[in-house]
Protein backbone atom coordinates (compact mmCIF):
# COMPACT_ATOMS: atom_id res chain seq x y z
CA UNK A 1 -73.60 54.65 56.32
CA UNK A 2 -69.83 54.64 58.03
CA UNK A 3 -67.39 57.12 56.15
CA UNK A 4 -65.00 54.87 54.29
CA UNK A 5 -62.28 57.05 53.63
CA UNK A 6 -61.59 60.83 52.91
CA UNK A 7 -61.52 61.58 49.57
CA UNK A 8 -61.32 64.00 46.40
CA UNK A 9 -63.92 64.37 43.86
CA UNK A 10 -63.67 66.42 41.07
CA UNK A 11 -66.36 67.74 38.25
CA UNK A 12 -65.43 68.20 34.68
CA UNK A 13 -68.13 70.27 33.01
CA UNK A 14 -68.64 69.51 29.21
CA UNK A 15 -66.46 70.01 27.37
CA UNK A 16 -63.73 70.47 29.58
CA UNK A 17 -63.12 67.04 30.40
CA UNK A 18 -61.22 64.51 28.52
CA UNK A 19 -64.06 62.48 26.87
CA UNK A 20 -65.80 66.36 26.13
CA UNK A 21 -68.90 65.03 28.39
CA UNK A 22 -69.85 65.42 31.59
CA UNK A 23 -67.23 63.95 34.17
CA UNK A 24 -66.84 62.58 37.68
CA UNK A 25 -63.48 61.65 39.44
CA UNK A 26 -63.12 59.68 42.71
CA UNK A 27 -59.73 59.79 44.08
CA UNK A 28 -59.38 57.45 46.83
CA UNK A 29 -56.99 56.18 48.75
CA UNK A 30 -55.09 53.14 47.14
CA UNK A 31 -56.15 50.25 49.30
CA UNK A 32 -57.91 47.63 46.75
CA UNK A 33 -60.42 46.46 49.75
CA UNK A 34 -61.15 50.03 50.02
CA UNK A 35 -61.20 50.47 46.32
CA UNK A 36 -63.46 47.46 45.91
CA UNK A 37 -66.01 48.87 48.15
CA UNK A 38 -65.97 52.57 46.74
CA UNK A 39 -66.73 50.63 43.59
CA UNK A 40 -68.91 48.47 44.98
CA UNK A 41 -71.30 51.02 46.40
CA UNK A 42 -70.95 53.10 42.73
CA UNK A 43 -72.42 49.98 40.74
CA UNK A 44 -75.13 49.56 43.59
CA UNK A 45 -76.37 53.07 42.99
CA UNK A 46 -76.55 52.49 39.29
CA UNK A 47 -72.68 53.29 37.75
CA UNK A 48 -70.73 50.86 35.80
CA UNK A 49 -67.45 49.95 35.17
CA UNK A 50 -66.14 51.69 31.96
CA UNK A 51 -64.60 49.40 29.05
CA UNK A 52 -61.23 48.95 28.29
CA UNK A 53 -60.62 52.00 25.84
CA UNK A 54 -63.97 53.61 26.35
CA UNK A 55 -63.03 56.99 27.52
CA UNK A 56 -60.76 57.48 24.49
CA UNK A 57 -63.70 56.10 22.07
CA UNK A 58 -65.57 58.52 23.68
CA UNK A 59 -63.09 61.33 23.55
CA UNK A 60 -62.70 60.55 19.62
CA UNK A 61 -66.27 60.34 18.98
CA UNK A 62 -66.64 63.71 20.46
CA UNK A 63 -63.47 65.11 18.50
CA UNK A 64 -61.21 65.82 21.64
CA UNK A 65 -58.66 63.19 20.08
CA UNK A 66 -57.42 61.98 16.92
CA UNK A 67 -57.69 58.21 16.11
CA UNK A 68 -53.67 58.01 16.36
CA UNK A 69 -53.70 60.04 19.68
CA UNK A 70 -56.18 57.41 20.63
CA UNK A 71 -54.13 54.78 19.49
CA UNK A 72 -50.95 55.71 21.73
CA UNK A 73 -52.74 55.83 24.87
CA UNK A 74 -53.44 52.29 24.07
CA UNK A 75 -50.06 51.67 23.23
CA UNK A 76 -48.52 53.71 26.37
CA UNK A 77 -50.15 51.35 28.16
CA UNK A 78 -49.29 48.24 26.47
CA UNK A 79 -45.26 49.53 26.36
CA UNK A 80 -42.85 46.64 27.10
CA UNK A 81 -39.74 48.41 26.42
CA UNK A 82 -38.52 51.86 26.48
CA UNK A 83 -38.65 52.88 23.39
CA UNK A 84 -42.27 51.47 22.88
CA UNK A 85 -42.54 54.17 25.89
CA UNK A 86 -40.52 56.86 23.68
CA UNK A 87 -42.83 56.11 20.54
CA UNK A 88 -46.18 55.86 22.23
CA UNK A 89 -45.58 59.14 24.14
CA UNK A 90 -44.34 61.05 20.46
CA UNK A 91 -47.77 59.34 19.16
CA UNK A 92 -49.90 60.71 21.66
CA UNK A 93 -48.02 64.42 21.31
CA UNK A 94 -49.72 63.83 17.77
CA UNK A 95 -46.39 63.62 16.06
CA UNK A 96 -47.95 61.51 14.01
CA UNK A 97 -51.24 63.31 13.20
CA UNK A 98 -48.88 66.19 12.23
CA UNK A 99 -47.09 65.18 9.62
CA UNK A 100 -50.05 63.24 8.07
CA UNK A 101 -52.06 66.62 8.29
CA UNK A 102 -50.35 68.21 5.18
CA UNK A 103 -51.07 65.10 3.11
CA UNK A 104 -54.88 65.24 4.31
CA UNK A 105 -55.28 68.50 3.51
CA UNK A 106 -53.53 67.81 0.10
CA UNK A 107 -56.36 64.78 -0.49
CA UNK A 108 -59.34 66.70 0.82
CA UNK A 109 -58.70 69.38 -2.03
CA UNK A 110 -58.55 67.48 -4.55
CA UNK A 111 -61.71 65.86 -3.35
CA UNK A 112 -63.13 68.96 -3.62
CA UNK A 113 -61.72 69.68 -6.98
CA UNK A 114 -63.05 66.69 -7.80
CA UNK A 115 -66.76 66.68 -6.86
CA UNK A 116 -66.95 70.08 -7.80
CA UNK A 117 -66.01 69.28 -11.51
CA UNK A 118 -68.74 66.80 -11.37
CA UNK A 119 -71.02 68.95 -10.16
CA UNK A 120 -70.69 72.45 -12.38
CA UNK A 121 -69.17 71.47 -15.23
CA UNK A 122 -71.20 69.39 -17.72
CA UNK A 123 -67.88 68.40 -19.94
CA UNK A 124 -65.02 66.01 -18.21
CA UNK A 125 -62.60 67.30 -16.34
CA UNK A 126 -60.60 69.69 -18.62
CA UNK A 127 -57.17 69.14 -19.05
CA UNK A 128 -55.39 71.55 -16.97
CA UNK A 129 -57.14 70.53 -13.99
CA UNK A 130 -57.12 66.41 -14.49
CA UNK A 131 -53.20 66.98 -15.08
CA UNK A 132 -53.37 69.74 -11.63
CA UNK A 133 -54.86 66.67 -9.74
CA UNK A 134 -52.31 64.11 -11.04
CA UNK A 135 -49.69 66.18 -9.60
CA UNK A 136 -51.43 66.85 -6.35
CA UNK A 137 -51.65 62.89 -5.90
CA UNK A 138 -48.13 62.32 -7.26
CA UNK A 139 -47.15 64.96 -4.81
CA UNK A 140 -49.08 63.12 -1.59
CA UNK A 141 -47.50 59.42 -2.85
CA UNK A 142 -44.47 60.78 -2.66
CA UNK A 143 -44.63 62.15 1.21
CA UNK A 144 -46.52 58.77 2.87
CA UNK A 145 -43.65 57.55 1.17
CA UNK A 146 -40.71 59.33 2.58
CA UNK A 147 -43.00 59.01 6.01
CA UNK A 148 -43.57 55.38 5.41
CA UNK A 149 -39.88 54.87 5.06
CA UNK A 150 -39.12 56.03 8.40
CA UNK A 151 -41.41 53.70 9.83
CA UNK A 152 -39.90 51.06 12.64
CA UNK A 153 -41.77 48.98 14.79
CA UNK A 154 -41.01 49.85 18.54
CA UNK A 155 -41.16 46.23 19.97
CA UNK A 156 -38.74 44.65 17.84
């Protein structure tokens, strides 16, 4: 077999790649009849073409990124405008996924408050702790609210 081009391969050892798996990079030259051959020759010896968006599915699935994060690569690379640029790139920072973190922490114990009065105390919930949880909840509504208001969508 003729050499094609010169080029760089690099091996990301799990988990210390982007998806968390096991990793290969081919960088090539830029030439698409090059590119088409390289890729070619891959699919010949068994590879495949990934899908759109399957390296960040994969990279959720293995909890190396958050469903927003996810989310703004998609929309970094759908950006039309500058500030969809702006937005997408504060999204995938995890802007985003920060200040909904309090709120899901907030949720997730009274969950727990929750199932645990189910599960150890034979009477309901006694009062103290149904009126804790109220405020807890009123307390969460009231933050995805104030977030919610700042909400704008970039392509308009």
């Amino acid at each position: 077999m003729e050499t094609l081009d010169q080029a760089l391969v690099c091996y990301f050892k799990a988990p210390h790649s982007f998806t968390g798996e096991d990793l290969v990079e081919l960088h090539c030259h830029g030439s698409p009849v090059l590119l088409r051959l390289v890729i070619d020759i891959l699919v010949k010896a068994e590879a495949r073409l990934a899908e759109p968006g399957e390296f960040s599915l994969r990279a959720v699935a293995n909890g190396r990124l958050k469903l927003a994060e996810a989310e703004a690569i998609r929309d970094l690379i759908d950006a039309q405008t500058d500030a969809a640029l702006r937005q997408a790139t504060r999204q995938l920072k995890g802007e985003i996924s920060n200040e909904l973190q309090p709120a899901k922490d907030d949720l997730l114990r009274v969950i727990v408050r929750l199932e645990s009065s189910l599960e150890f105390v034979e009477d309901d919930l006694p009062a103290v702790e149904s009126q804790d949880v109220c405020e807890a909840l009123k307390r969460v509504r009231v933050a995805l609210s104030k977030l919610a208001a700042t909400f704008v969508r970039a392509d308009c």
